[in-house]
Protein backbone atom coordinates (compact mmCIF):
# COMPACT_ATOMS: atom_id res chain seq x y z
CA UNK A 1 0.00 0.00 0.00
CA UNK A 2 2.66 2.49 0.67
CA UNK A 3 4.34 1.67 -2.70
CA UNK A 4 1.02 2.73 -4.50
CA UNK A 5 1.10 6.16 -2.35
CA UNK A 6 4.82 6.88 -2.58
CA UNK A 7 4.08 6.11 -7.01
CA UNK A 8 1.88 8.77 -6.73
CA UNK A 9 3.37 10.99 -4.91
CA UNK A 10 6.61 10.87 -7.24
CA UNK A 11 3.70 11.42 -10.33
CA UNK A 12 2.79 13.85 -8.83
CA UNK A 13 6.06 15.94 -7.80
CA UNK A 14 6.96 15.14 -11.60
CA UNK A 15 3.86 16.33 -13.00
CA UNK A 16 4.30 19.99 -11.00
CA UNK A 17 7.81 20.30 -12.21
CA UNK A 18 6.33 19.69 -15.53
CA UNK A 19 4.14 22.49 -15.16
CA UNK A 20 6.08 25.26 -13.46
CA UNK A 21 8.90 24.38 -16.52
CA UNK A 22 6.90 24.74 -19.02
CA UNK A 23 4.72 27.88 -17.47
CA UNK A 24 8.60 29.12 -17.15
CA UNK A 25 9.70 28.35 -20.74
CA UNK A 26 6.91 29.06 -22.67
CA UNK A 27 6.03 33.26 -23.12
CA UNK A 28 2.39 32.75 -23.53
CA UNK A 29 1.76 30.15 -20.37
CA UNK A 30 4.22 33.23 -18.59
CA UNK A 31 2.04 35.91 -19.81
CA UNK A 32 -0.82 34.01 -18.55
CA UNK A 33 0.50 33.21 -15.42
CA UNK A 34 1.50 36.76 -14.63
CA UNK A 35 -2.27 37.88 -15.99
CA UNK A 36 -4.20 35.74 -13.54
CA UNK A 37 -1.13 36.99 -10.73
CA UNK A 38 -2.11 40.30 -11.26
CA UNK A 39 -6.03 39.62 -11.28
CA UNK A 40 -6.73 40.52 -14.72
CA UNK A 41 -6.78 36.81 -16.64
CA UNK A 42 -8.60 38.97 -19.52
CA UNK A 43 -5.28 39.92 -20.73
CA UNK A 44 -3.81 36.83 -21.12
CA UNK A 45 -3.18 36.15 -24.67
CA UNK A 46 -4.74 32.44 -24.26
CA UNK A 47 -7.75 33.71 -23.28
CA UNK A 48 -7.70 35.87 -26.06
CA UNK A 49 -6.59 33.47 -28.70
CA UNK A 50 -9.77 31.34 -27.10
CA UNK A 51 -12.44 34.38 -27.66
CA UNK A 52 -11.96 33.88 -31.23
CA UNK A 53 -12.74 29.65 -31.11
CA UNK A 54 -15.09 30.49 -27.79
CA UNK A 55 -17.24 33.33 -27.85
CA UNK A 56 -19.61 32.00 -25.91
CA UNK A 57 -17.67 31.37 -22.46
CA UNK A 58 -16.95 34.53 -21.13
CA UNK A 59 -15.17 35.61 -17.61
CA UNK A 60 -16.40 36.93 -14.57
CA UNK A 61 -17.11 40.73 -14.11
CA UNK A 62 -17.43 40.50 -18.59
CA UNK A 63 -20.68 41.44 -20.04
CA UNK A 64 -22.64 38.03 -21.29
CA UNK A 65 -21.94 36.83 -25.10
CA UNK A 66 -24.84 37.50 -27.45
CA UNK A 67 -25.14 35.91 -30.92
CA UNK A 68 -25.29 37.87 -33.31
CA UNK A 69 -28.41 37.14 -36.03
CA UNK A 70 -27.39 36.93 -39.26
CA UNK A 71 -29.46 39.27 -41.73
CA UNK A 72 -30.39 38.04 -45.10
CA UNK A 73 -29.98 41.54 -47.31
CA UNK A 74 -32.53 40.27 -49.64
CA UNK A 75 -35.03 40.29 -47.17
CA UNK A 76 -34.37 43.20 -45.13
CA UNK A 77 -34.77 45.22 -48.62
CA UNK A 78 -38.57 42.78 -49.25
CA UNK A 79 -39.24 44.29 -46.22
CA UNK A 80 -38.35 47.66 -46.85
CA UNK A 81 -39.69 47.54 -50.37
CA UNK A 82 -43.32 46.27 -48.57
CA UNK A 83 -43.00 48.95 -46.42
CA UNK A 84 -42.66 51.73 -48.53
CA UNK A 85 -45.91 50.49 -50.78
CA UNK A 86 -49.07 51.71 -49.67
């Protein structure tokens, strides 16, 4: 039993050497890092590489996503053409 605890615990002391390495090495998991450090994870240019795949999923304190409907220019000018008859 203490062979299955002391695996994981050497897993797991590997896998958070992994990650503070690579958050060290790599500018953009930095710049994130140092985003969410300051409080501001909005800046982080992950998150803003994700708005673009993501628009729906938005942060707390930002205002809520809203589709936007696509208009069909043939019928907005139906419309406006039906309108304008008498």
């Amino acid at each position: 039993m203490e062979q299955g605890a002391a695996k994981i615990a050497k897993m797991l002391a590997f896998a958070i050497l992994m990650g503070v390495a690579i958050t060290a090495f790599n500018p953009h998991y930095r710049q994130a890092f140092l985003a969410i450090a300051r409080g501001q994870p909005q800046e982080s240019p992950i998150w803003k590489s994700n708005l673009e795949y993501y628009p729906d999923i938005v942060l707390p304190g930002m205002p809520p996503w809203k589709p936007v409907i696509p208009v069909d220019d043939y019928a907005v000018q139906s419309v406006s053409q039906a309108a304008a008859q008498p």
